[in-house]
Protein backbone atom coordinates (compact mmCIF):
# COMPACT_ATOMS: atom_id res chain seq x y z
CA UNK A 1 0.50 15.88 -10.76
CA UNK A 2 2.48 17.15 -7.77
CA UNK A 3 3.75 14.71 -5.58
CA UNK A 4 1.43 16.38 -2.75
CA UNK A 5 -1.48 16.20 -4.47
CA UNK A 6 -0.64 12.64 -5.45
CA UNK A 7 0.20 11.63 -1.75
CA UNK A 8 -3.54 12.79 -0.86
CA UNK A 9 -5.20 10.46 -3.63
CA UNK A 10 -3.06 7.82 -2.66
CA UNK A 11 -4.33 8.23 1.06
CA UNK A 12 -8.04 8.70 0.03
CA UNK A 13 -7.68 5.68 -2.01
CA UNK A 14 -6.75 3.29 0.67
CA UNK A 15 -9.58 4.76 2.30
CA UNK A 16 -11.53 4.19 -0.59
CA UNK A 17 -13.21 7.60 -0.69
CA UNK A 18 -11.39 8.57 -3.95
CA UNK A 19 -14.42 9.34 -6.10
CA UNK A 20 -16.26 11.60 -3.50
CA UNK A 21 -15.76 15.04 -4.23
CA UNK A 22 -12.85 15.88 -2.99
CA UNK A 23 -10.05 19.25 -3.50
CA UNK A 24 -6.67 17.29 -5.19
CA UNK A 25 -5.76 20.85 -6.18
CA UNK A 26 -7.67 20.20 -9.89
CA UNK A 27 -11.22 20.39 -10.73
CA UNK A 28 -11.71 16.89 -11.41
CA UNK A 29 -15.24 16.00 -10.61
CA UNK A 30 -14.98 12.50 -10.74
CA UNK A 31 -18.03 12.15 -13.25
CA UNK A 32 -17.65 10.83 -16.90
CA UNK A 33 -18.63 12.27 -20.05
CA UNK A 34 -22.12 11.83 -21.28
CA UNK A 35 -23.00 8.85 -23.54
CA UNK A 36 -25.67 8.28 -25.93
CA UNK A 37 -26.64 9.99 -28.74
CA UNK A 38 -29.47 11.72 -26.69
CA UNK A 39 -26.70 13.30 -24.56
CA UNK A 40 -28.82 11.70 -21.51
CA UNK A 41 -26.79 9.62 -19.68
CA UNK A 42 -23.69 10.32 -17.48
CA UNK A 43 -21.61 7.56 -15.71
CA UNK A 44 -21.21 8.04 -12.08
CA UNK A 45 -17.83 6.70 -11.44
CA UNK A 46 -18.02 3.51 -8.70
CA UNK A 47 -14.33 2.38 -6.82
CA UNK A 48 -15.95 -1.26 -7.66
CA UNK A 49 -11.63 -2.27 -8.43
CA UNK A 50 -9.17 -0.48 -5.78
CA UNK A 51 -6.16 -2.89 -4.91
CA UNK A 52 -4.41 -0.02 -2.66
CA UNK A 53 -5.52 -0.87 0.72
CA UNK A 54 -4.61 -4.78 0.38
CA UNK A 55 -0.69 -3.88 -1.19
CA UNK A 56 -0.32 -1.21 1.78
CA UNK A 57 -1.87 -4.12 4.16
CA UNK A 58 0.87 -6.71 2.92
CA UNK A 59 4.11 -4.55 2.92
CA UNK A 60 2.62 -3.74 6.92
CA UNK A 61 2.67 -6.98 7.94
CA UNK A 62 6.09 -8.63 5.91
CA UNK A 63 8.01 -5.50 6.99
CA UNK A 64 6.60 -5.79 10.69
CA UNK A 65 6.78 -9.61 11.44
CA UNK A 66 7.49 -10.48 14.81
CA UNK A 67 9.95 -7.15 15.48
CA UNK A 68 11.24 -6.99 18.87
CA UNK A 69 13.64 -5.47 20.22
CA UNK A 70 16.95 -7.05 21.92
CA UNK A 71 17.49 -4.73 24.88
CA UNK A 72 15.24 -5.50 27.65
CA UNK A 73 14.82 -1.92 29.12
CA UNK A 74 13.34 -1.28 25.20
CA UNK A 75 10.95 -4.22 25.40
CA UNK A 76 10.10 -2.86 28.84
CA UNK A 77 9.19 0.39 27.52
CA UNK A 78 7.74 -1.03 24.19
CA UNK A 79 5.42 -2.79 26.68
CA UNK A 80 4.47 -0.16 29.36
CA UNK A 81 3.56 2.01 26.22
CA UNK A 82 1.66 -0.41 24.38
CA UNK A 83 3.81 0.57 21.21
CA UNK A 84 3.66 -2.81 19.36
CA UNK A 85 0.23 -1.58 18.66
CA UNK A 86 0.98 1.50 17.13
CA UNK A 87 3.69 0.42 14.59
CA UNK A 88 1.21 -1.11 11.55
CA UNK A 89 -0.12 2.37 12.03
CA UNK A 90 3.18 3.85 11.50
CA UNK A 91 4.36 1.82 8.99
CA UNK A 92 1.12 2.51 7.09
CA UNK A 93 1.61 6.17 7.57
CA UNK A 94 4.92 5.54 6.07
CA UNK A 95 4.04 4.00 3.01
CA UNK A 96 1.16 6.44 2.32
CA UNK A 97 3.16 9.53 2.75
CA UNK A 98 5.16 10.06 6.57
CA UNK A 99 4.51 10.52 10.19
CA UNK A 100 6.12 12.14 13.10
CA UNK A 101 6.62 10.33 16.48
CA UNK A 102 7.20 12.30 19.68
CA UNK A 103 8.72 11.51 22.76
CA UNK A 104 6.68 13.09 25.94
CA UNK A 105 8.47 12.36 29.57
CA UNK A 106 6.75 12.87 32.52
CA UNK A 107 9.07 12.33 35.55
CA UNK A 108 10.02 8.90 35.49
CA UNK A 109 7.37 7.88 32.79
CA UNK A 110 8.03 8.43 28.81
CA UNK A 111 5.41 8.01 26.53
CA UNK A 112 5.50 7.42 22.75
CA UNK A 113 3.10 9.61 20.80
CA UNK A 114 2.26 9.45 17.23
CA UNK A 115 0.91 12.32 15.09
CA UNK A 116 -0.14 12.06 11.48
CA UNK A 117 1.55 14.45 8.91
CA UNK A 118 -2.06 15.80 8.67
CA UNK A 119 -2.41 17.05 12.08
CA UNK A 120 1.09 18.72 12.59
CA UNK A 121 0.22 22.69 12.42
CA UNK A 122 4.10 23.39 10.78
CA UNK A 123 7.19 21.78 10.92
CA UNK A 124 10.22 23.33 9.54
CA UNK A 125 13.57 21.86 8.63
CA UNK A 126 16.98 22.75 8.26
CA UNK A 127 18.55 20.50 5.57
CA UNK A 128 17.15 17.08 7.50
CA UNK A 129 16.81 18.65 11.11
CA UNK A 130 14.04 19.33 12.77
CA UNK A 131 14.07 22.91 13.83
CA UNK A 132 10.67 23.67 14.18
CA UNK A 133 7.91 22.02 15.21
CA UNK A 134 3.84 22.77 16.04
CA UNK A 135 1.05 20.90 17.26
CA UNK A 136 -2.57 22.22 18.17
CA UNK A 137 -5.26 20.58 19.84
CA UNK A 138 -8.08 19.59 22.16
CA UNK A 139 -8.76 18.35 25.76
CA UNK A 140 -11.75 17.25 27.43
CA UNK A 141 -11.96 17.03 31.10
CA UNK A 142 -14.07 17.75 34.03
CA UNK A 143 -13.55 21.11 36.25
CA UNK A 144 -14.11 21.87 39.68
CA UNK A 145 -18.14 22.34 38.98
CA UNK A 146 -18.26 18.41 37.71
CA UNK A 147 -19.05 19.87 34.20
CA UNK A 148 -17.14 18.72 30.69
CA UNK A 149 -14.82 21.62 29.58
CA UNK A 150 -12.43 22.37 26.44
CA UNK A 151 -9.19 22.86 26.97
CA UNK A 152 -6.96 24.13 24.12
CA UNK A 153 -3.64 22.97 24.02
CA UNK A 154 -0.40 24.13 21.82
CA UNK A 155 3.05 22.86 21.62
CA UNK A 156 5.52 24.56 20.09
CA UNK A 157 9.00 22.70 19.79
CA UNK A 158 12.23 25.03 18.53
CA UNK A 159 15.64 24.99 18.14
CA UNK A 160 16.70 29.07 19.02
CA UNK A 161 20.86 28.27 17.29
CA UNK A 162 21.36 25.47 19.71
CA UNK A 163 19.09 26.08 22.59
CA UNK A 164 16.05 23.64 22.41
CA UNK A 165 12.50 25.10 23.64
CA UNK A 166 9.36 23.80 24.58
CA UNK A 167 6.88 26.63 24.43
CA UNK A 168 3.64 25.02 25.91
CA UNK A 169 0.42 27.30 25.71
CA UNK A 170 -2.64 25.58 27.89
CA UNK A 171 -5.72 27.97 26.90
CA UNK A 172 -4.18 31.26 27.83
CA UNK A 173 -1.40 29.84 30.12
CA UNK A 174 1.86 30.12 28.27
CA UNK A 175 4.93 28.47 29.58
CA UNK A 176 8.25 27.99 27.85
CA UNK A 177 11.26 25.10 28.75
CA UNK A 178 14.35 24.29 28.33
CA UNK A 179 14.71 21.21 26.60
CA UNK A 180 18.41 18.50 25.79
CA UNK A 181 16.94 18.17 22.08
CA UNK A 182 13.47 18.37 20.15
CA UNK A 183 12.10 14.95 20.95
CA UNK A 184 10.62 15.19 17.20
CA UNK A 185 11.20 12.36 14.91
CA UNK A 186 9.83 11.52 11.71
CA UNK A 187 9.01 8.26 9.93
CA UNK A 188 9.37 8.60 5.89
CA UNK A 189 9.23 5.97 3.19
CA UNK A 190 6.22 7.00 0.78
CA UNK A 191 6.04 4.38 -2.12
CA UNK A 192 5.38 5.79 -5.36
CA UNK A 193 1.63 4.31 -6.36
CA UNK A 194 0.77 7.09 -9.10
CA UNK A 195 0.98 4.97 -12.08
CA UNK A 196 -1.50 2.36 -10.34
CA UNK A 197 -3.56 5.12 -9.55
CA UNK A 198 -4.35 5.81 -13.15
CA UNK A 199 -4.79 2.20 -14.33
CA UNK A 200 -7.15 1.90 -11.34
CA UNK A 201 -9.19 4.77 -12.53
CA UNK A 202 -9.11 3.35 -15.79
CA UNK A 203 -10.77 -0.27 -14.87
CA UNK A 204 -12.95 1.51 -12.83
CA UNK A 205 -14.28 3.93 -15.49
CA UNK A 206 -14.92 0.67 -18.11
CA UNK A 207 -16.65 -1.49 -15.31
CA UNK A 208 -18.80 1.57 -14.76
CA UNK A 209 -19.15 1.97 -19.04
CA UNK A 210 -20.17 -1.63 -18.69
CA UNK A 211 -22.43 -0.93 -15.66
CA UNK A 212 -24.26 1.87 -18.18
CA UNK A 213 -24.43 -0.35 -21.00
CA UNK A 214 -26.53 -3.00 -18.40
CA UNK A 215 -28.81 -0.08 -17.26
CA UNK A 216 -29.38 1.16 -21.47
CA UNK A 217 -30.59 -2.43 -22.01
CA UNK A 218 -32.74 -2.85 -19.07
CA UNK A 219 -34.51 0.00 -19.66
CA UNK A 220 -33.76 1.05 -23.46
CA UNK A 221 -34.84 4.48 -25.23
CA UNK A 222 -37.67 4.83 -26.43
CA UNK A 223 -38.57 6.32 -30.02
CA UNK A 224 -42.38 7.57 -30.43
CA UNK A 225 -44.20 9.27 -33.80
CA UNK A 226 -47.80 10.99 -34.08
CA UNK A 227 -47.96 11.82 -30.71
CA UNK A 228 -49.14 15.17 -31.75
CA UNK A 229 -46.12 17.29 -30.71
CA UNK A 230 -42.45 16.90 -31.36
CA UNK A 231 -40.19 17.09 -28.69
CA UNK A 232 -37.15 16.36 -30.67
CA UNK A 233 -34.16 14.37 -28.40
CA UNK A 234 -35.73 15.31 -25.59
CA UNK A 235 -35.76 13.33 -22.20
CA UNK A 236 -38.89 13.03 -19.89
CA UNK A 237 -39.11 12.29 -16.55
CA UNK A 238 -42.69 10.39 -14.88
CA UNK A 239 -41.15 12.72 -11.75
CA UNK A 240 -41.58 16.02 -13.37
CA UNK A 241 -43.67 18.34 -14.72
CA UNK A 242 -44.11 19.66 -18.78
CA UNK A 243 -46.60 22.34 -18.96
CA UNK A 244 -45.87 22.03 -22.81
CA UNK A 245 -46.40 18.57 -23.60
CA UNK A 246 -49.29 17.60 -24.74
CA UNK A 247 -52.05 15.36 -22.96
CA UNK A 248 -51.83 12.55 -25.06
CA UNK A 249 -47.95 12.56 -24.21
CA UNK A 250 -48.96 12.79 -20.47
CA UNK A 251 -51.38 10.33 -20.71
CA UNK A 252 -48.72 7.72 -22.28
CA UNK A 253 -46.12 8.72 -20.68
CA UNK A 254 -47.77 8.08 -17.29
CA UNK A 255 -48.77 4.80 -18.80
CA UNK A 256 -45.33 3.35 -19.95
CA UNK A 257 -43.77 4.32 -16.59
CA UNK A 258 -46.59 3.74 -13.79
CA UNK A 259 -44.79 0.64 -12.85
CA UNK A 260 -41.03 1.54 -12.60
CA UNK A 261 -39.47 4.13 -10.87
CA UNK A 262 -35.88 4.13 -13.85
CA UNK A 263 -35.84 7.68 -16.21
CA UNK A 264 -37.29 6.85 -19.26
CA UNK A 265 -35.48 8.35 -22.87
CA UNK A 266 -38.11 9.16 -25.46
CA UNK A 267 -37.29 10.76 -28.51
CA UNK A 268 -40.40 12.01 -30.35
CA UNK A 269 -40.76 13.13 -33.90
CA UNK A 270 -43.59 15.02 -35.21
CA UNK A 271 -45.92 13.86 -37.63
CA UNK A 272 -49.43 14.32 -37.07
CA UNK A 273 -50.77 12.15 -39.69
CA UNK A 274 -54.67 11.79 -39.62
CA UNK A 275 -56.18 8.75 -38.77
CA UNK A 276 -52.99 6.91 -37.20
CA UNK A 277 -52.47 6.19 -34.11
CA UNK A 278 -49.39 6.59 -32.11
CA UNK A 279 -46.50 4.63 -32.88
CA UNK A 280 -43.72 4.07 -29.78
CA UNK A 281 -40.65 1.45 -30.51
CA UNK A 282 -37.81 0.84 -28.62
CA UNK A 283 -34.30 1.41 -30.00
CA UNK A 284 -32.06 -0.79 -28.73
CA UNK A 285 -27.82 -1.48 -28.63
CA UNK A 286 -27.03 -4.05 -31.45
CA UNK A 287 -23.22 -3.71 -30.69
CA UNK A 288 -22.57 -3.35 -26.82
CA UNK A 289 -18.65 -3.60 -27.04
CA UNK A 290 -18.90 -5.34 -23.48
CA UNK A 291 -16.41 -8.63 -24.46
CA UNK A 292 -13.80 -6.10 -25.81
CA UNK A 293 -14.50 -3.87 -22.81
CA UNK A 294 -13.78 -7.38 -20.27
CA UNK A 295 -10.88 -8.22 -22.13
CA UNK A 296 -9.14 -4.66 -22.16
CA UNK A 297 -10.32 -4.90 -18.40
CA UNK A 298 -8.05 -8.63 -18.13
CA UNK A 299 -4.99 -6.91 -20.00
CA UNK A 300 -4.84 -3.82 -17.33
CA UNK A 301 -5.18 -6.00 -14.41
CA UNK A 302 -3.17 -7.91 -15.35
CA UNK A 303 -0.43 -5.22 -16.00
CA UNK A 304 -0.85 -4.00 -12.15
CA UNK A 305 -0.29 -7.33 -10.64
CA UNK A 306 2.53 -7.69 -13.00
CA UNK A 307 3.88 -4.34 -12.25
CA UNK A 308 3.02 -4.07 -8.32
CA UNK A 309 3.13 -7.80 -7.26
CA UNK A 310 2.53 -7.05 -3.59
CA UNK A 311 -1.62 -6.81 -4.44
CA UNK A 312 -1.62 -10.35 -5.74
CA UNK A 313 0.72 -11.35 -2.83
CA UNK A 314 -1.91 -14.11 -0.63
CA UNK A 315 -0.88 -13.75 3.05
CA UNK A 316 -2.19 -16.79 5.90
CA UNK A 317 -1.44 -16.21 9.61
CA UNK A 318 1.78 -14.38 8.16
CA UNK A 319 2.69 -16.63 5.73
CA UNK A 320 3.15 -16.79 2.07
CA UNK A 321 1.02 -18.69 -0.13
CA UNK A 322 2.13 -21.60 -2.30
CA UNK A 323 0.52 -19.68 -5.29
CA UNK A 324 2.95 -16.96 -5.29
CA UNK A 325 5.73 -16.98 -7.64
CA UNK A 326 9.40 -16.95 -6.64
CA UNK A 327 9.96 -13.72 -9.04
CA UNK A 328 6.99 -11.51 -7.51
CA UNK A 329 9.10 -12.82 -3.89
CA UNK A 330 12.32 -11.13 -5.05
CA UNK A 331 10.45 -7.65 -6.22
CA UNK A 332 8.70 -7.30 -3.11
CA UNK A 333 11.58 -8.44 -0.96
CA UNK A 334 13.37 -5.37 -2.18
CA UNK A 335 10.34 -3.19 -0.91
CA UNK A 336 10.16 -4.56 2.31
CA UNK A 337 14.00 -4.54 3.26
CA UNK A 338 13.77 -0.94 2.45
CA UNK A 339 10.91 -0.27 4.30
CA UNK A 340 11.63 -2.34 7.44
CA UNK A 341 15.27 -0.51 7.50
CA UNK A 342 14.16 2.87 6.94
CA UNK A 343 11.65 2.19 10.16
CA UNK A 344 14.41 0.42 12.40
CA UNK A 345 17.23 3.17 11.46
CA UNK A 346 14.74 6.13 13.23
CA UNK A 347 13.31 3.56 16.02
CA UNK A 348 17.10 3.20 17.34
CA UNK A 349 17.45 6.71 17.00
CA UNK A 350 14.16 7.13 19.45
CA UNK A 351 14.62 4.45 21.84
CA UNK A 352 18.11 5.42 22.45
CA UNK A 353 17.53 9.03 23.16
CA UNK A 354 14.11 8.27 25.21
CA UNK A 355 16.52 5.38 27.38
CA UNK A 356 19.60 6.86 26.78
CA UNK A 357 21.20 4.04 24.99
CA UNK A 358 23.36 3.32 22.48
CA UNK A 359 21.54 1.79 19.80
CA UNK A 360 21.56 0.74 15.99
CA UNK A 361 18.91 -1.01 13.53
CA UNK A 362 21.24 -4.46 13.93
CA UNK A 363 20.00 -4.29 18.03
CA UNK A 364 16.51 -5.58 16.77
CA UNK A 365 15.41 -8.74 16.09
CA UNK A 366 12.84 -9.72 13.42
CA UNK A 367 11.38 -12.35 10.90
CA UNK A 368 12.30 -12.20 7.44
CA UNK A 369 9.90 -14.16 5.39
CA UNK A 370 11.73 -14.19 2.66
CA UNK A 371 14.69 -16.00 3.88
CA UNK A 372 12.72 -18.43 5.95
CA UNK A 373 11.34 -19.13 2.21
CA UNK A 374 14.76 -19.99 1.35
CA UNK A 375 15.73 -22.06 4.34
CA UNK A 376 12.70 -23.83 4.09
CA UNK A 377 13.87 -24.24 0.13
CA UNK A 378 17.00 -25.49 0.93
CA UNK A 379 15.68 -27.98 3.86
CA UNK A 380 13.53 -29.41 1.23
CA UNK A 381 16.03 -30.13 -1.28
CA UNK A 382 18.74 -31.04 1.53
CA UNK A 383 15.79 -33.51 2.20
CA UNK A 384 15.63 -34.92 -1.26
CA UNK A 385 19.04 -35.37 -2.07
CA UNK A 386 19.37 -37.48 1.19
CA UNK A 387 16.36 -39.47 0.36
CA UNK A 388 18.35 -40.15 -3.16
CA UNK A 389 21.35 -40.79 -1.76
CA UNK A 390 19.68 -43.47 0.62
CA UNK A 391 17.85 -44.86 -2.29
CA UNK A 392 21.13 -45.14 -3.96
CA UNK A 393 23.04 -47.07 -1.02
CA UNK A 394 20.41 -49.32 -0.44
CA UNK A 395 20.43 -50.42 -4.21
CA UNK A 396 23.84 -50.85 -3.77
CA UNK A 397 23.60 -53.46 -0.89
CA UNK A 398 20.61 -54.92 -2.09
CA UNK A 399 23.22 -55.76 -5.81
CA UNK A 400 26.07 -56.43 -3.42
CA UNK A 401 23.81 -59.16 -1.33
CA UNK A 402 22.89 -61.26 -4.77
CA UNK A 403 26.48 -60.99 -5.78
CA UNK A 404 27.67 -62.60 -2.49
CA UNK A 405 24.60 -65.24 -1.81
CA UNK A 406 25.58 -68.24 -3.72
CA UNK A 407 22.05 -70.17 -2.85
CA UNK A 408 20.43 -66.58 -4.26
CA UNK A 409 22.62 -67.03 -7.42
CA UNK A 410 22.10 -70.83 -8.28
CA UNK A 411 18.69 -70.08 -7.98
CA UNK A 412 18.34 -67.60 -10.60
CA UNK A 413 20.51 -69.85 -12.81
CA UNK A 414 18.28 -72.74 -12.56
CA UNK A 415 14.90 -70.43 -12.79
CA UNK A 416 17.29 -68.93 -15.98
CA UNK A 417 18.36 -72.57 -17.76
CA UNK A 418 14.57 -73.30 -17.20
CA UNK A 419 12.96 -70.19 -19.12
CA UNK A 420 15.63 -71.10 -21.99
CA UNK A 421 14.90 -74.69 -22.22
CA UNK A 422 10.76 -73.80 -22.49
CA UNK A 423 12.10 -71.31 -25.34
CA UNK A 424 13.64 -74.55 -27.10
CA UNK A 425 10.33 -77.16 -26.24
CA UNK A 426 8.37 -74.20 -27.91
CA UNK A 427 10.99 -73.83 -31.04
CA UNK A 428 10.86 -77.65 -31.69
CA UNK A 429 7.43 -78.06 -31.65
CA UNK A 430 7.20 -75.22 -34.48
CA UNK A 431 9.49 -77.10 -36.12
CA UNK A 432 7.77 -80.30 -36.09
């Protein structure tokens, strides 16, 4: 698969809108093969099992916990823009595929604007640079006869060998501007989910074999003889309409379906003996494969929380579970560091050309959750030893005080010499 075409699944996954039809550049159709012997039955595939949106969800929030930034004319504009609210929406954007931020200044006021990869008309590059850049789109507002009107609007962003342009087309208005750079950045990270794409199409296609295999024995085929016709592996619908069958079939058929409104499966074989009556039986599954089917289920699963350990990850008011291992902590701690950095590196880049600052990723403060896991760690077994060590000196003062207490001592030697003379009363009186 191309890594395009696998950026849109991943995306339609986490919207969960994977198994509508859909063009991923292949003619997958999203429907199973046909089961039964009758060649009846397809299996509509169901997203019952789709883990995306919760391991996207969880890399958001540890990568984005309690970022702020350290220079006060940033938090100003951070505020004023309400931009705190658009970074899970960036960072989401990141790990599904990339987005493209751009900076908009209107006299003294700068505004941060977001635009998804999908609604960017063309961008082109030169090696990493943005040299290019084209956005289309649509504006309500009222005109001077108080009525709604469509405006078209079109930004065009270039870089002419060192001269920076803003060509801005407003319906049929076209004006062009001379701009200090392309205020075009883009945000990149795109995790690499392919391989738990196909194991999740996998579960999903045995929980919907399983889902079949329910429907088969709740309403099982149906095998008929002397009905006075054969109609050999064919299916019959109460809905529809045989000119060709015969009225006794219409008659039973009607019958054996009045009160249901499930396809019934009716293979009839012709017979025609005189003098018997009609003979229907149902055939049913004496080997559903259903346990083996759970338990290949278990195995899979368990394989993707092995393998992506951010979907089993259990988040509480941004905070880490008790149930989650210490090894799943270090594999995701990799994916977050990566992804927070690769976020902070081009936010520095836009706040200090928007403010005209100098700054890096290092001017930003943030939570780490991992390493307040570890200084919590290390609290609690500072903690311990302490409590040991005061266990420890108190025992030693406690055997230092009977040592030194002479009335302590010549007790326990009397209660002692007493215990041994009972010992000898006892001995002599087996003796005697």
């Amino acid at each position: 698969m191309e890594n395009k075409d696998n950026i849109t699944k991943v995306k339609r996954y986490f919207e969960n809108t994977q198994y509508e039809k859909a063009d991923y550049g292949s003619n997958q159709t999203f429907v199973m093969n046909p089961i039964g012997s009758d060649l009846t039955t397809n299996v509509l595939l169901q997203p019952f099992y789709n883990p995306i949106k919760k391991a996207v969800n969880n890399l958001t929030a540890l990568s984005l916990k309690n970022i702020i930034p350290n220079d006060s004319r940033v938090q100003e504009q951070w505020k004023k823009d309400n931009y705190e609210l658009a970074l899970p929406k960036i960072i989401r954007e990141m790990i599904l595929d990339k987005c493209f931020l751009e900076v908009i200044k209107n006299k003294d006021n700068i505004h941060y604007q977001i635009h998804k990869k999908d609604t960017i008309q063309e961008v082109e590059y030169d090696g990493s640079e943005i040299i290019r850049f084209v956005i289309k789109g649509e504006l309500k507002q009222y005109n001077e006869k108080d009525e709604i009107e469509t405006i078209t609007i079109q930004k065009i962003y270039r870089n002419k060998k060192g001269i920076f342009e803003l060509e801005l087309s407003i319906d049929d208005d076209v004006t062009v501007s001379i701009l200090d750079y392309i205020p075009i950045f883009e945000f990149s990270f795109s995790q690499d989910y392919s391989g738990l794409l196909i194991k999740i199409d996998l579960v999903n296609e045995l929980l919907s074999e399983i889902r079949a295999i329910i429907n088969l024995h709740s309403s099982p085929i149906q095998f008929a003889k002397n009905l006075g016709q054969a109609k050999n592996n064919t299916q019959h619908d109460s809905t529809s309409t045989d000119t060709q069958t015969s009225n006794v079939i219409a008659k039973l058929w009607k019958r054996v379906t009045e009160d249901t409104h499930k396809k019934k499966r009716m293979i009839s074989v012709e017979e025609n003996e005189v003098g018997k009556s009609a003979d229907i039986k149902y055939i049913e599954l004496s080997n559903t494969w259903v346990n083996e089917i759970i338990a290949t289920i278990t195995n899979i699963t368990e394989q993707i929380k092995s393998e992506y350990p951010e979907i089993e990850l259990n988040l509480t008011n941004g905070q880490v579970s008790t149930t989650t291992q210490v090894i799943q902590l270090q594999e995701i701690r990799s994916k977050v560091s990566l992804l927070r950095n690769n976020f902070l590196n081009v936010q520095s880049k836009i706040d200090s050309t928007a403010l005209k600052l100098k700054l890096t990723s290092e001017d930003y403060f943030y939570s780490d959750l991992f390493e307040e896991i570890e200084t919590q760690k290390e609290l609690e077994n500072e903690k311990l030893q302490a409590e040991i060590q005061s266990i420890k000196i108190n025992n030693i003062k406690i055997l230092n005080e009977i040592q030194t207490n002479e009335e302590l001592l010549k007790l326990v030697d009397e209660e002692l010499n007493k215990t041994v003379a009972e010992v000898v009363d006892i001995d002599e009186e087996k003796g005697d």
